[in-house]
PDB file of N, CA and C in Angstrom:
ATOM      1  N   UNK A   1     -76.609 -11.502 -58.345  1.00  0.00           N
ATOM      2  CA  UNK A   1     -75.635 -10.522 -58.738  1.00  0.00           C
ATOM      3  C   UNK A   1     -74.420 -11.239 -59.331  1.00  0.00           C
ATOM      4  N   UNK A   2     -73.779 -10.987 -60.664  1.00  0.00           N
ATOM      5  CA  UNK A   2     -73.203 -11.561 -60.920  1.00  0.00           C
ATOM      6  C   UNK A   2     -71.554 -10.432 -60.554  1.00  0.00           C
ATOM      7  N   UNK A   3     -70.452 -11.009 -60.603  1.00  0.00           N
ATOM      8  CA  UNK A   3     -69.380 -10.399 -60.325  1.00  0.00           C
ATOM      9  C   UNK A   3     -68.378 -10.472 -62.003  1.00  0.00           C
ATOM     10  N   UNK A   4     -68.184  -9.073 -61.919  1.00  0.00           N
ATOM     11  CA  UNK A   4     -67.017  -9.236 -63.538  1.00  0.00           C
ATOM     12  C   UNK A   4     -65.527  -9.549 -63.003  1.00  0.00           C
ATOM     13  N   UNK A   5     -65.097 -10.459 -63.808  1.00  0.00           N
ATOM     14  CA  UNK A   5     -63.705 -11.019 -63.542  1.00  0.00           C
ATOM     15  C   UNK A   5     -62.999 -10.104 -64.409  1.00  0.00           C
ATOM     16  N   UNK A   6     -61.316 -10.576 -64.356  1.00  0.00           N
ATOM     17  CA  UNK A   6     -60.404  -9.852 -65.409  1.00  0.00           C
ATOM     18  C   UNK A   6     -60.059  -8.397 -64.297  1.00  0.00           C
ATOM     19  N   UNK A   7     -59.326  -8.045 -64.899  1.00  0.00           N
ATOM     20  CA  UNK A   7     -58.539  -6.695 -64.644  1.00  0.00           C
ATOM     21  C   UNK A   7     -59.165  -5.868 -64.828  1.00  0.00           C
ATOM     22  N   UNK A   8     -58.689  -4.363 -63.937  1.00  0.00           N
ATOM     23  CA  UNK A   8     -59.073  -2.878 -64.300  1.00  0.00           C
ATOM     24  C   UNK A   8     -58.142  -2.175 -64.168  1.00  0.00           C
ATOM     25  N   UNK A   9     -57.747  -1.613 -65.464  1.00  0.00           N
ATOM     26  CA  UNK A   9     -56.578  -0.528 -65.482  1.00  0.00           C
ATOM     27  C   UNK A   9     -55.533  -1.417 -65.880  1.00  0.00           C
ATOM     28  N   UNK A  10     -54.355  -1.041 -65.989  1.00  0.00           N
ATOM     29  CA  UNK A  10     -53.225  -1.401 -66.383  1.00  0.00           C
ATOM     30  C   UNK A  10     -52.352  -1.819 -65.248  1.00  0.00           C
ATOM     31  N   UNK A  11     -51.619  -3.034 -65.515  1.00  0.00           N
ATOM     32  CA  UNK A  11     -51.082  -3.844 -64.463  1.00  0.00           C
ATOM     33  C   UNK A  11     -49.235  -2.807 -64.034  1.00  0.00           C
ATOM     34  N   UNK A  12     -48.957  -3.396 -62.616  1.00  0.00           N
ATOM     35  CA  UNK A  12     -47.726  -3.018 -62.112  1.00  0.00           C
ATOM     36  C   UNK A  12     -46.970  -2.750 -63.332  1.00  0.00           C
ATOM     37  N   UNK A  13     -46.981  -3.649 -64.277  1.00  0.00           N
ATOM     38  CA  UNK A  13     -45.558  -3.857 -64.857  1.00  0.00           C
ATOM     39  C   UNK A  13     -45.730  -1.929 -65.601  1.00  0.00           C
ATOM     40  N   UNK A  14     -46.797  -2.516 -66.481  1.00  0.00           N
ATOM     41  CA  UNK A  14     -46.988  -1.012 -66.886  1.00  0.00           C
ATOM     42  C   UNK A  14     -46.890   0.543 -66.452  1.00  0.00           C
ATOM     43  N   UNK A  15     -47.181   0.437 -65.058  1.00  0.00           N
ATOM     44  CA  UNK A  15     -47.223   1.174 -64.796  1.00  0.00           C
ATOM     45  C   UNK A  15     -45.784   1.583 -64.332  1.00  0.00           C
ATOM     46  N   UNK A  16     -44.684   0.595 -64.277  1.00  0.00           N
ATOM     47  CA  UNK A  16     -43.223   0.975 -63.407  1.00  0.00           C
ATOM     48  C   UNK A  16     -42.969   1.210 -64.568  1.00  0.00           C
ATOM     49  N   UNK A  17     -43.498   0.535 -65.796  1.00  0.00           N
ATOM     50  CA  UNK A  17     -42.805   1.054 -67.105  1.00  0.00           C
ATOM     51  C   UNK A  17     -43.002   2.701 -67.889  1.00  0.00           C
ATOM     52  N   UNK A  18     -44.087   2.959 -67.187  1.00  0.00           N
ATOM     53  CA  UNK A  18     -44.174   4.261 -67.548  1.00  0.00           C
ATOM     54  C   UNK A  18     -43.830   5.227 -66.679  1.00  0.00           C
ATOM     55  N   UNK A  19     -43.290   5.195 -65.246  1.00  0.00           N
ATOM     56  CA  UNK A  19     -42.410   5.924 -64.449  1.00  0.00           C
ATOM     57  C   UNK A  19     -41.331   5.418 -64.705  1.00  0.00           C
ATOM     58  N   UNK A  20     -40.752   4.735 -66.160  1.00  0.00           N
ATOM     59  CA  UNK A  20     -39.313   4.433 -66.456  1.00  0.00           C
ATOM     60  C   UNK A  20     -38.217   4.107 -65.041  1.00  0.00           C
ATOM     61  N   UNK A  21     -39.047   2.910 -64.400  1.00  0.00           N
ATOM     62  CA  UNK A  21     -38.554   2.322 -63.583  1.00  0.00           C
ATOM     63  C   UNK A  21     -38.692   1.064 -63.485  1.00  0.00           C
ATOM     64  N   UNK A  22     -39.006   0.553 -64.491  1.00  0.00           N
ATOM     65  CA  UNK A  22     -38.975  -1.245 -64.633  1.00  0.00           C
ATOM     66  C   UNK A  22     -37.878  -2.185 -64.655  1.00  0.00           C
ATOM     67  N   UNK A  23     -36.655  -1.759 -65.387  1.00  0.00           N
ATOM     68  CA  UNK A  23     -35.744  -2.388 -65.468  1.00  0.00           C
ATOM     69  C   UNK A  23     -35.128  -2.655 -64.430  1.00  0.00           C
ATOM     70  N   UNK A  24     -34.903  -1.388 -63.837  1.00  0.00           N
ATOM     71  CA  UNK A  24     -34.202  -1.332 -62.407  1.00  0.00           C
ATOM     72  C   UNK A  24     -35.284  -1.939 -61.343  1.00  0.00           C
ATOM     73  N   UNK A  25     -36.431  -1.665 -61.262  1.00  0.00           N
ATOM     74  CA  UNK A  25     -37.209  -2.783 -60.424  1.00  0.00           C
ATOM     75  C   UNK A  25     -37.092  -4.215 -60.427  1.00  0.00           C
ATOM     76  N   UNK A  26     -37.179  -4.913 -61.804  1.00  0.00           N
ATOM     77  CA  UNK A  26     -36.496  -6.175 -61.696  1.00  0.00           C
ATOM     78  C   UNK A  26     -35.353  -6.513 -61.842  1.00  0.00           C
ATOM     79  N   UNK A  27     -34.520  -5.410 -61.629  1.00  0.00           N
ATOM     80  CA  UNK A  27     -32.957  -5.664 -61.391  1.00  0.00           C
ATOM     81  C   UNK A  27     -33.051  -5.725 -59.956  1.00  0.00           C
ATOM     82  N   UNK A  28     -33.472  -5.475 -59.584  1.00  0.00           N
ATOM     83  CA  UNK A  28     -33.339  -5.490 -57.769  1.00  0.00           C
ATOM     84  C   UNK A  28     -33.998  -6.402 -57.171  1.00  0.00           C
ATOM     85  N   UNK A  29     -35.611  -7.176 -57.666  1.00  0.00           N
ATOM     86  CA  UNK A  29     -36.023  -7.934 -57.395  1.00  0.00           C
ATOM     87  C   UNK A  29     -35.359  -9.319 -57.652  1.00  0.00           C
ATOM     88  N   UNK A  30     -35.198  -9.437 -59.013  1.00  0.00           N
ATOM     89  CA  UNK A  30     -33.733 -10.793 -58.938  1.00  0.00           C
ATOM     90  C   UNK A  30     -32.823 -10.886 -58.002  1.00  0.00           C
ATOM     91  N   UNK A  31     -32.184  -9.612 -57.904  1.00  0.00           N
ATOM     92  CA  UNK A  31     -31.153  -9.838 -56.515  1.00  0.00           C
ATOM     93  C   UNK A  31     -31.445  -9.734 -55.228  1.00  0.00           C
ATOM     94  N   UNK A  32     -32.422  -9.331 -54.989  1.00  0.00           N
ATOM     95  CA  UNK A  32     -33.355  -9.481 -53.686  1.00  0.00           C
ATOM     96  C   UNK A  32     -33.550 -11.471 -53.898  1.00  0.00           C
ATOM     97  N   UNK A  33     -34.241 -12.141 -54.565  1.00  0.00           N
ATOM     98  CA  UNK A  33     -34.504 -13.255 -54.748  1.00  0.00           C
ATOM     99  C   UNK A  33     -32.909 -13.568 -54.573  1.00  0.00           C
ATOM    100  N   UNK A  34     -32.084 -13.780 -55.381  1.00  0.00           N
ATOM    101  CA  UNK A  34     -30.888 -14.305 -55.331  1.00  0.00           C
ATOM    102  C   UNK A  34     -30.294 -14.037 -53.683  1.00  0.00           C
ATOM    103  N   UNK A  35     -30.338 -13.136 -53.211  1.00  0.00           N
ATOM    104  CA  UNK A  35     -29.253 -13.073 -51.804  1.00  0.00           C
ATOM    105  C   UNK A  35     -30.455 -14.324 -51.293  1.00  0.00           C
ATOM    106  N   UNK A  36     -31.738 -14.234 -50.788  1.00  0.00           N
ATOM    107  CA  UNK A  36     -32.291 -14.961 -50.398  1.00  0.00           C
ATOM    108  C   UNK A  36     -31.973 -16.271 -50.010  1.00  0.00           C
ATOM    109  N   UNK A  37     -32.201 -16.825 -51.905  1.00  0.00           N
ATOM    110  CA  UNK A  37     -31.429 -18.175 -52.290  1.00  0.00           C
ATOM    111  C   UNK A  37     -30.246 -18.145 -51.439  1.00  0.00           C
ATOM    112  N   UNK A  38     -29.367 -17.519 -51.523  1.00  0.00           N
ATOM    113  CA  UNK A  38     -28.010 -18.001 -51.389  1.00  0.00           C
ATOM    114  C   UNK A  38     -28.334 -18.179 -49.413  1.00  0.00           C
ATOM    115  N   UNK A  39     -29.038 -17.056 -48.719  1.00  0.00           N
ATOM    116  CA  UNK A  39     -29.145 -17.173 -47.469  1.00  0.00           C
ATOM    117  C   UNK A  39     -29.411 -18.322 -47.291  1.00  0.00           C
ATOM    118  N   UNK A  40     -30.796 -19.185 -48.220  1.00  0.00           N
ATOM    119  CA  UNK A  40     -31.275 -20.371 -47.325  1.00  0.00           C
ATOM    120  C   UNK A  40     -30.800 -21.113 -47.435  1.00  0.00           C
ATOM    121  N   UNK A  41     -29.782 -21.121 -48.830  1.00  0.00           N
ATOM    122  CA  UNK A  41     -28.704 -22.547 -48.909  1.00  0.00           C
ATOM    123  C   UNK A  41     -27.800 -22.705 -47.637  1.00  0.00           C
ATOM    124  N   UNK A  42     -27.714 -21.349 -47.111  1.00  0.00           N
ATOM    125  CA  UNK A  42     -26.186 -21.693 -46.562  1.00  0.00           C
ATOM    126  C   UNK A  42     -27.214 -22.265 -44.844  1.00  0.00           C
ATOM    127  N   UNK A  43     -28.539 -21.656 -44.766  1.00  0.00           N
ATOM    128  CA  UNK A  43     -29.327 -22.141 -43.320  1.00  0.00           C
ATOM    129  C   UNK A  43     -29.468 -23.444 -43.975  1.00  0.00           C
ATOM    130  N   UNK A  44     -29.660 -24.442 -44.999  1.00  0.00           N
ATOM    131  CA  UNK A  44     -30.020 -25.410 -45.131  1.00  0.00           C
ATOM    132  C   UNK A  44     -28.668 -26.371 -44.927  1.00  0.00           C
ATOM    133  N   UNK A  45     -27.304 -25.487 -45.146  1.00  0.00           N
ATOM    134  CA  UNK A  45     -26.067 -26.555 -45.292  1.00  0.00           C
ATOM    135  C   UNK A  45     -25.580 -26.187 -43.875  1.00  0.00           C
ATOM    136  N   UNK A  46     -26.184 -25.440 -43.073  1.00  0.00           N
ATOM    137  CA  UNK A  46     -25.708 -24.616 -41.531  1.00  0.00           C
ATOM    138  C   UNK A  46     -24.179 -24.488 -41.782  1.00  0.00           C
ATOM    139  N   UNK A  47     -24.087 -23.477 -42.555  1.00  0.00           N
ATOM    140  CA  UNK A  47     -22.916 -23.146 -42.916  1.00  0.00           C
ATOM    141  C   UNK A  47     -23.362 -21.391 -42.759  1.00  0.00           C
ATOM    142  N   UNK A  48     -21.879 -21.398 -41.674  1.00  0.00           N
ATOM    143  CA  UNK A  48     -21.711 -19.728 -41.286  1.00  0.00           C
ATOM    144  C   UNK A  48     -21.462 -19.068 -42.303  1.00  0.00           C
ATOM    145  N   UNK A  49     -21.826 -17.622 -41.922  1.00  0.00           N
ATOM    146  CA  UNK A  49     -21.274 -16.743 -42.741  1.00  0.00           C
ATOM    147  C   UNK A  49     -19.577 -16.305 -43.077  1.00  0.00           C
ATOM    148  N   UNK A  50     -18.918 -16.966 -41.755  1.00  0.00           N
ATOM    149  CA  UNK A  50     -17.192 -16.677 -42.035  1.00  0.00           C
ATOM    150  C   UNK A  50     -17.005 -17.935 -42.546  1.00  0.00           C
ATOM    151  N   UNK A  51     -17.693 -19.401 -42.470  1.00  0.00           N
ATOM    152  CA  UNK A  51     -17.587 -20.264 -42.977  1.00  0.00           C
ATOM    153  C   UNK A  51     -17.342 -19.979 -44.615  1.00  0.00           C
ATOM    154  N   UNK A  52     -18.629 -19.483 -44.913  1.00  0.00           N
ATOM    155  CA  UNK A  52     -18.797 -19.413 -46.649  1.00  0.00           C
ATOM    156  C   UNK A  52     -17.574 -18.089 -46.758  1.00  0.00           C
ATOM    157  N   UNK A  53     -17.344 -17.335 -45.956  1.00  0.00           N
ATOM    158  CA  UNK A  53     -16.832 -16.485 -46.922  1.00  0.00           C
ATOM    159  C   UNK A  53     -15.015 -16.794 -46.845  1.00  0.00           C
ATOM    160  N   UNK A  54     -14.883 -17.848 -46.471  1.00  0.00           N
ATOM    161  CA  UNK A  54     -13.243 -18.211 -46.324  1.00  0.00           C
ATOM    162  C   UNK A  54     -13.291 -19.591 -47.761  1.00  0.00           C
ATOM    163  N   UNK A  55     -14.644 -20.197 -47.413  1.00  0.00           N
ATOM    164  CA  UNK A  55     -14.911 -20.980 -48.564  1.00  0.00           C
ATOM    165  C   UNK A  55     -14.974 -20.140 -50.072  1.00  0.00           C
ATOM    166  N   UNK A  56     -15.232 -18.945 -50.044  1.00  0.00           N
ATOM    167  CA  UNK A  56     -15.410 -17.905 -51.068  1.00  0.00           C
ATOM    168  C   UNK A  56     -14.323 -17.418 -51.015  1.00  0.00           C
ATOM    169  N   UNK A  57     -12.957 -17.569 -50.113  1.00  0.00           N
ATOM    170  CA  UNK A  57     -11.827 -17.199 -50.150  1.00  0.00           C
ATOM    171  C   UNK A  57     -12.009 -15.493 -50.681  1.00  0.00           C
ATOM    172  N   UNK A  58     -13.017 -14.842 -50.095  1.00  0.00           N
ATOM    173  CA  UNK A  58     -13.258 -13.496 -49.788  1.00  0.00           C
ATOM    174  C   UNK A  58     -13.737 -12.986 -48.136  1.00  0.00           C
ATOM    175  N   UNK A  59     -13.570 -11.813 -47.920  1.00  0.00           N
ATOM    176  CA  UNK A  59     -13.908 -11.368 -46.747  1.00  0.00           C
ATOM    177  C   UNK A  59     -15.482 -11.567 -46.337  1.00  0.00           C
ATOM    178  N   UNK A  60     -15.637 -11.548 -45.026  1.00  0.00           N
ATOM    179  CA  UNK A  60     -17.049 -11.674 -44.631  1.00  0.00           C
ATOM    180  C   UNK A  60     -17.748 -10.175 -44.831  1.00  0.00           C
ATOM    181  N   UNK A  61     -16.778  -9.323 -44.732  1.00  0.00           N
ATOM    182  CA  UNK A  61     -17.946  -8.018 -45.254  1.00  0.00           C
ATOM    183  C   UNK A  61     -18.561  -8.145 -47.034  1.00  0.00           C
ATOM    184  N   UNK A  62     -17.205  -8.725 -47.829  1.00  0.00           N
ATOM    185  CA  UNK A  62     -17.904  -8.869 -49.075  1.00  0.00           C
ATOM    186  C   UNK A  62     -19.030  -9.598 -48.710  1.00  0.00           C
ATOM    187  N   UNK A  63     -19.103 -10.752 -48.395  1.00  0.00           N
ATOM    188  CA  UNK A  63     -20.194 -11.892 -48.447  1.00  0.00           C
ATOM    189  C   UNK A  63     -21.061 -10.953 -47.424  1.00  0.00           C
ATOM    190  N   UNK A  64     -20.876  -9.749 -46.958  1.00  0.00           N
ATOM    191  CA  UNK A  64     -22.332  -9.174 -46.470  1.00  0.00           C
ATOM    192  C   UNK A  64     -22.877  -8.644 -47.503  1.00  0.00           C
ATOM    193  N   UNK A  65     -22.525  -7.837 -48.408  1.00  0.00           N
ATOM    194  CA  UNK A  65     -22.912  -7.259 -49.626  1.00  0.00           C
ATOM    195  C   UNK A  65     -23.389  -8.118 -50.838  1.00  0.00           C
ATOM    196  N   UNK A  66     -23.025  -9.475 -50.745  1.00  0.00           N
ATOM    197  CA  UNK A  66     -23.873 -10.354 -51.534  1.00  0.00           C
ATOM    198  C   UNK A  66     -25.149 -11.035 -51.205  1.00  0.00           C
ATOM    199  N   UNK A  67     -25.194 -10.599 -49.949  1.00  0.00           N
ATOM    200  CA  UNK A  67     -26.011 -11.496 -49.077  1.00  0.00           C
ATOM    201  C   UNK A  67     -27.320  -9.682 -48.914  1.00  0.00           C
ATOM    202  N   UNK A  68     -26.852  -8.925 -49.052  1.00  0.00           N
ATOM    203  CA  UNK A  68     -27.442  -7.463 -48.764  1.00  0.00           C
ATOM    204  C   UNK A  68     -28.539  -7.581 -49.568  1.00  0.00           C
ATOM    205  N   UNK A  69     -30.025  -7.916 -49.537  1.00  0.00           N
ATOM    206  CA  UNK A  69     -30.648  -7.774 -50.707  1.00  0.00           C
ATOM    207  C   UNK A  69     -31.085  -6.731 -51.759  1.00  0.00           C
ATOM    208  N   UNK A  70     -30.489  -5.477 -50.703  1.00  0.00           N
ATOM    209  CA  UNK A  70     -30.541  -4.189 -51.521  1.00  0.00           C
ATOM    210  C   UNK A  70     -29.534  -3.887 -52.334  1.00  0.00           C
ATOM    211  N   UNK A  71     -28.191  -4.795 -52.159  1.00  0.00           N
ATOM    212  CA  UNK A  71     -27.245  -4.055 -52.957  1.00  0.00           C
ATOM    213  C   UNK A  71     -27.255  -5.276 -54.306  1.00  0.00           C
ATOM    214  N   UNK A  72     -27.606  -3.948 -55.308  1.00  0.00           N
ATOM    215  CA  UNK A  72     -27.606  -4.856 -56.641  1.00  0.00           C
ATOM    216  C   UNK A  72     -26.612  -4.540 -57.559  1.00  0.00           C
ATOM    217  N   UNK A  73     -24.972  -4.142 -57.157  1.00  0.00           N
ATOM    218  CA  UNK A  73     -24.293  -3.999 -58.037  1.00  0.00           C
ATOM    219  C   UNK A  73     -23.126  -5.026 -57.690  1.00  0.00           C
ATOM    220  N   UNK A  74     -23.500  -6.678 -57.336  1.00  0.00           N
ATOM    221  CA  UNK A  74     -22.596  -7.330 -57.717  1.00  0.00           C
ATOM    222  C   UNK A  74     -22.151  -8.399 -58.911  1.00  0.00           C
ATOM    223  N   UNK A  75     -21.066  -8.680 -59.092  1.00  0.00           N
ATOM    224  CA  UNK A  75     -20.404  -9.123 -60.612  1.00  0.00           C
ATOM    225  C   UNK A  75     -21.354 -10.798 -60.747  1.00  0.00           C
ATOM    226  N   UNK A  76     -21.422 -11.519 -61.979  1.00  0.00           N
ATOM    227  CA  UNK A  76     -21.870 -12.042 -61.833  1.00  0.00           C
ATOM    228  C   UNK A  76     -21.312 -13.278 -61.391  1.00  0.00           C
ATOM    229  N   UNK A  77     -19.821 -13.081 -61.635  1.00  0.00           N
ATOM    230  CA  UNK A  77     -18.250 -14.039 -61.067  1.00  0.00           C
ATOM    231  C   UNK A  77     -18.593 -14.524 -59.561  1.00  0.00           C
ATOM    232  N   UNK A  78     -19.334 -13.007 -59.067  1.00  0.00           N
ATOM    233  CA  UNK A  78     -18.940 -13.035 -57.377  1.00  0.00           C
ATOM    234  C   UNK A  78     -20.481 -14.076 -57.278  1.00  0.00           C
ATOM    235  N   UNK A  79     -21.228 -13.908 -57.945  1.00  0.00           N
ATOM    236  CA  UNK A  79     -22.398 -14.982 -57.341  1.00  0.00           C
ATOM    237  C   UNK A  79     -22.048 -16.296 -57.848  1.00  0.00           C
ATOM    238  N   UNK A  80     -21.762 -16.144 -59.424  1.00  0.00           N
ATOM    239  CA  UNK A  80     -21.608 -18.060 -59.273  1.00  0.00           C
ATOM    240  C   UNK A  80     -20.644 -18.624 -58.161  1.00  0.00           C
ATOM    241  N   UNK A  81     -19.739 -17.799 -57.636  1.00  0.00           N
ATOM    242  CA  UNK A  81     -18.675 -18.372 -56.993  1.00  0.00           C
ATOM    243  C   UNK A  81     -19.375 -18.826 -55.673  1.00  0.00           C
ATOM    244  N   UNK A  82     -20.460 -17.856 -55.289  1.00  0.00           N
ATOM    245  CA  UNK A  82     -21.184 -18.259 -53.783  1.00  0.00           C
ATOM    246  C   UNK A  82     -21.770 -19.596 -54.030  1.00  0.00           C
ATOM    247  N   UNK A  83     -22.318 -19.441 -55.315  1.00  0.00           N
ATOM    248  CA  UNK A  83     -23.384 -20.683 -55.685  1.00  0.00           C
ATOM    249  C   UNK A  83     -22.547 -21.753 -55.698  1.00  0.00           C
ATOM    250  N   UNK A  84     -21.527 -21.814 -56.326  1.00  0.00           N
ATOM    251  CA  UNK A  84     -20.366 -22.981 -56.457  1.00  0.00           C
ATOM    252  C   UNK A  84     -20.043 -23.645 -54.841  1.00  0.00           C
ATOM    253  N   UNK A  85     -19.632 -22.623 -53.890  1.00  0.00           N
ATOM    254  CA  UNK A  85     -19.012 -23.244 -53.034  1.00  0.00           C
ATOM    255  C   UNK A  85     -20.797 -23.744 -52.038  1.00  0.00           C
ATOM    256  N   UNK A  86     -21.646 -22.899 -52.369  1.00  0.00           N
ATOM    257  CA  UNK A  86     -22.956 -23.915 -51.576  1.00  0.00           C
ATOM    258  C   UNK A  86     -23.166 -25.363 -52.728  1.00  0.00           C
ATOM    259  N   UNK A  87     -22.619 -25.416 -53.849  1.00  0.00           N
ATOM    260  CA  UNK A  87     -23.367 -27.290 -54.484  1.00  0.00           C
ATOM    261  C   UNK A  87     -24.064 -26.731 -55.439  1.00  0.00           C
ATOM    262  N   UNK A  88     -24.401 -25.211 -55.561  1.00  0.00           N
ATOM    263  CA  UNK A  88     -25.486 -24.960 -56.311  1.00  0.00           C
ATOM    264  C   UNK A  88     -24.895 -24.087 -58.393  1.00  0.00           C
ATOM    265  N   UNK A  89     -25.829 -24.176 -58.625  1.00  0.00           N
ATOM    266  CA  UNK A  89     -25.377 -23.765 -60.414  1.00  0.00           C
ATOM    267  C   UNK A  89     -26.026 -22.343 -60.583  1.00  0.00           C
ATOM    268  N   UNK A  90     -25.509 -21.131 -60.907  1.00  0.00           N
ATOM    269  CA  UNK A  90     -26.027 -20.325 -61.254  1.00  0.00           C
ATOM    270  C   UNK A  90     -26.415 -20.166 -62.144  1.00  0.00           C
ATOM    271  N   UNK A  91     -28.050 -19.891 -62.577  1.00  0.00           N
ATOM    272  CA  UNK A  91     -28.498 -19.900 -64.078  1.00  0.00           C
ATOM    273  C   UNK A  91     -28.819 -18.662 -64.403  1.00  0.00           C
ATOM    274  N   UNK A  92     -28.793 -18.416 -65.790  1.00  0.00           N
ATOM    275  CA  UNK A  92     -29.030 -16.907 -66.279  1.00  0.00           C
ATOM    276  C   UNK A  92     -29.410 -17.219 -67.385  1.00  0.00           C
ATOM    277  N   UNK A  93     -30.984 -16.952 -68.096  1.00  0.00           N
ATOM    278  CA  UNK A  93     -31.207 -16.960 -69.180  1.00  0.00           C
ATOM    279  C   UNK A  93     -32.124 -15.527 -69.762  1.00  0.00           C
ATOM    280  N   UNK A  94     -32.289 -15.386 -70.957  1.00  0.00           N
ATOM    281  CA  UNK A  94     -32.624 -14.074 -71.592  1.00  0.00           C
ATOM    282  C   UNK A  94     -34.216 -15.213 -72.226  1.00  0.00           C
ATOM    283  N   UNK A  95     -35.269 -14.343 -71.870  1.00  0.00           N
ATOM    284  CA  UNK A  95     -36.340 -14.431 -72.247  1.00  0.00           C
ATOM    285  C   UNK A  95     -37.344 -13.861 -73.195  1.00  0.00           C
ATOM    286  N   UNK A  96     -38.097 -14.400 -73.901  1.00  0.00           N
ATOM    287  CA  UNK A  96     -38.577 -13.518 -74.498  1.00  0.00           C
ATOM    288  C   UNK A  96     -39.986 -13.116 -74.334  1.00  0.00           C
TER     289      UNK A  96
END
């Protein structure tokens, strides 16, 4: 018996794209990924959360909302600044 490889039907992407919900899906998945990042930097530098956020010379509730992986409406100022004070570079590029 042989088995057919390859796909059937049309993949995720397509399909969030045709419930005109793609953009905003990987708008949220980046920032889901990004709070992440920023969580394990700060478990890898064992650096608290009032630690970073006095180092961020912002409040620790902000730095909960950056750290929130659901909330995806922050600036992009407020992340390089997290990334800055963990050592790290925030990158942003447009793909094609």
């Amino acid at each position: 018996m042989t088995r057919k490889t390859g796909r059937i039907g049309t993949s995720f992407e397509d399909y969030l794209a045709g419930q005109g919900t793609l953009e905003e899906t990987r708008a949220v998945a980046v920032k889901r990924v990004l709070a992440w990042q920023l969580q394990h930097a700060m478990e890898e530098r064992q650096m608290s959360k009032s630690a970073m956020a006095r180092a961020m010379r912002t409040s620790r509730s902000q730095l909960e909302r950056i750290l929130d992986p659901d909330n995806d409406r922050i600036r992009l100022d407020t992340l390089a600044a997290a990334a800055k004070v963990l050592g790290l570079d925030l990158r942003i590029e447009l793909v094609a």
